[in-house]
PDB file of N, CA and C in Angstrom:
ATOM      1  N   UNK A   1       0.834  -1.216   0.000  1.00  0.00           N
ATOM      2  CA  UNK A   1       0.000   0.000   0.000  1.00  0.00           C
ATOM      3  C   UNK A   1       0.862   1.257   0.000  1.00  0.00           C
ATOM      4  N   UNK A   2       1.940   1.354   0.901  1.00  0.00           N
ATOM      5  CA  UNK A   2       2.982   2.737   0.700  1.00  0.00           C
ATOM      6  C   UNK A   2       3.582   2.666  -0.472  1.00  0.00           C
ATOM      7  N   UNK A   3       3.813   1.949  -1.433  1.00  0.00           N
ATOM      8  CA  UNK A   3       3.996   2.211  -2.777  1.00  0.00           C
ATOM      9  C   UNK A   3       3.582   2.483  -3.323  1.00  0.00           C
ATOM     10  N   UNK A   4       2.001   2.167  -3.510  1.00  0.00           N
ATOM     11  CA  UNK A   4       1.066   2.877  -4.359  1.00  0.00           C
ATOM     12  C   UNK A   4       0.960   4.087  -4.195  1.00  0.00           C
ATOM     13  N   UNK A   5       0.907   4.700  -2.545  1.00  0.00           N
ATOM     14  CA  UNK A   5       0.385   5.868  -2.243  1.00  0.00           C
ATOM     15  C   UNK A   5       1.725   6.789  -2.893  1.00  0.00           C
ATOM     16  N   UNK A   6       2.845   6.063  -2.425  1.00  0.00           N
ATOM     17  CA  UNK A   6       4.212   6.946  -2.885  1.00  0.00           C
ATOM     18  C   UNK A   6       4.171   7.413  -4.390  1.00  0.00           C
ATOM     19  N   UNK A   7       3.640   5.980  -5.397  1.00  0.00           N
ATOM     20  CA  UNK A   7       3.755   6.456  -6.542  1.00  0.00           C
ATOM     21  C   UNK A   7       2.602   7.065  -6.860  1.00  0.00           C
ATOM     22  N   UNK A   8       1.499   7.677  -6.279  1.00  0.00           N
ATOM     23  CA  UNK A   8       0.535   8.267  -6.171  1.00  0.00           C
ATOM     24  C   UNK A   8       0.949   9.604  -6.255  1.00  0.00           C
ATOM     25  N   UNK A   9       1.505   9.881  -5.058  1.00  0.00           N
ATOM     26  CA  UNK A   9       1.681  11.582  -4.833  1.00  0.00           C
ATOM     27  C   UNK A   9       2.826  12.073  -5.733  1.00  0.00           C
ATOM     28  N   UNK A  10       3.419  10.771  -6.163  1.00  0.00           N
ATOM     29  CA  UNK A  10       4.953  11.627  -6.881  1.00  0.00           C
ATOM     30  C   UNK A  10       4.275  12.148  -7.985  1.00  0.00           C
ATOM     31  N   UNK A  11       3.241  10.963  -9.114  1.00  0.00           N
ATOM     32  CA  UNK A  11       2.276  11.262  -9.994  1.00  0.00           C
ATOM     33  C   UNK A  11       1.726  12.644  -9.914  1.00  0.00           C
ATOM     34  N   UNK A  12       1.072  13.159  -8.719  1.00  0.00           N
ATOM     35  CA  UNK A  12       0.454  14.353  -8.516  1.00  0.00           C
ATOM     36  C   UNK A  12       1.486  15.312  -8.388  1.00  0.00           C
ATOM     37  N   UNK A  13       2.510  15.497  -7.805  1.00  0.00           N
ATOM     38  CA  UNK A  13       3.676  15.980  -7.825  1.00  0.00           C
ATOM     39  C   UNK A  13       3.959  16.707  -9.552  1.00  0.00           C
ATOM     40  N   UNK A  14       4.193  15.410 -10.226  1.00  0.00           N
ATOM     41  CA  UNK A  14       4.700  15.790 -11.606  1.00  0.00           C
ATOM     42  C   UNK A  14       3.423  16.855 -12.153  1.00  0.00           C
ATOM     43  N   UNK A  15       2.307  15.747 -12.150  1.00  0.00           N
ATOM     44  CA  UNK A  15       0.640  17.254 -12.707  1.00  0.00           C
ATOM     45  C   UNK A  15       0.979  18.243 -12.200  1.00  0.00           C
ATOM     46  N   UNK A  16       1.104  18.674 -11.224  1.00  0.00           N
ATOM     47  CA  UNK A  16       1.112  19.895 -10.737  1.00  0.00           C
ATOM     48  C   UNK A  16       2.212  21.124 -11.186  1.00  0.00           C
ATOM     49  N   UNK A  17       3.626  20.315 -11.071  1.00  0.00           N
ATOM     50  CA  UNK A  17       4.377  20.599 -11.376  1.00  0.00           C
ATOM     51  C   UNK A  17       4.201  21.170 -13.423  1.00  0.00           C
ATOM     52  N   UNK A  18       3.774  20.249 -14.153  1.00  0.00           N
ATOM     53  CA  UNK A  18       3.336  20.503 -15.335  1.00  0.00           C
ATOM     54  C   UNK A  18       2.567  21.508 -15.505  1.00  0.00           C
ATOM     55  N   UNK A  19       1.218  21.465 -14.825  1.00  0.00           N
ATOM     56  CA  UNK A  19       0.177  22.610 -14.644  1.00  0.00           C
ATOM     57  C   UNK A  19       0.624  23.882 -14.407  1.00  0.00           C
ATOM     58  N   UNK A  20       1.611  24.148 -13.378  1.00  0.00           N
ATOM     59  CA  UNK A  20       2.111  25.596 -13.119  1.00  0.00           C
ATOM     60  C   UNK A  20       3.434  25.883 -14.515  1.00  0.00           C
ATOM     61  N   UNK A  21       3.743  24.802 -14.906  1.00  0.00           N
ATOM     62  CA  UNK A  21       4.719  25.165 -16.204  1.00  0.00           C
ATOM     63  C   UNK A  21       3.906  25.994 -17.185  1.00  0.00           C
ATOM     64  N   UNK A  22       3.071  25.457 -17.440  1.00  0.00           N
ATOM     65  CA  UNK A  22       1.908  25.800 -18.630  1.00  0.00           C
ATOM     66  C   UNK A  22       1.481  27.202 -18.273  1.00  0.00           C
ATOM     67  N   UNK A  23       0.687  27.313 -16.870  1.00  0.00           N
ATOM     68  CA  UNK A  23       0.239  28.474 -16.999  1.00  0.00           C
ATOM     69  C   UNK A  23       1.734  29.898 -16.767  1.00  0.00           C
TER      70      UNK A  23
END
């Protein structure tokens, strides 16, 4: 389960990270 969640937030991590590139 802490792997999933880990590769969960890193996932959200990167979107976010992408999202503020863009705007």
């Amino acid at each position: 389960m802490d792997i999933v969640i880990v590769v969960t937030q890193s996932n959200n991590v990167k979107l976010f990270v992408y999202l503020r590139k863009k705007t």
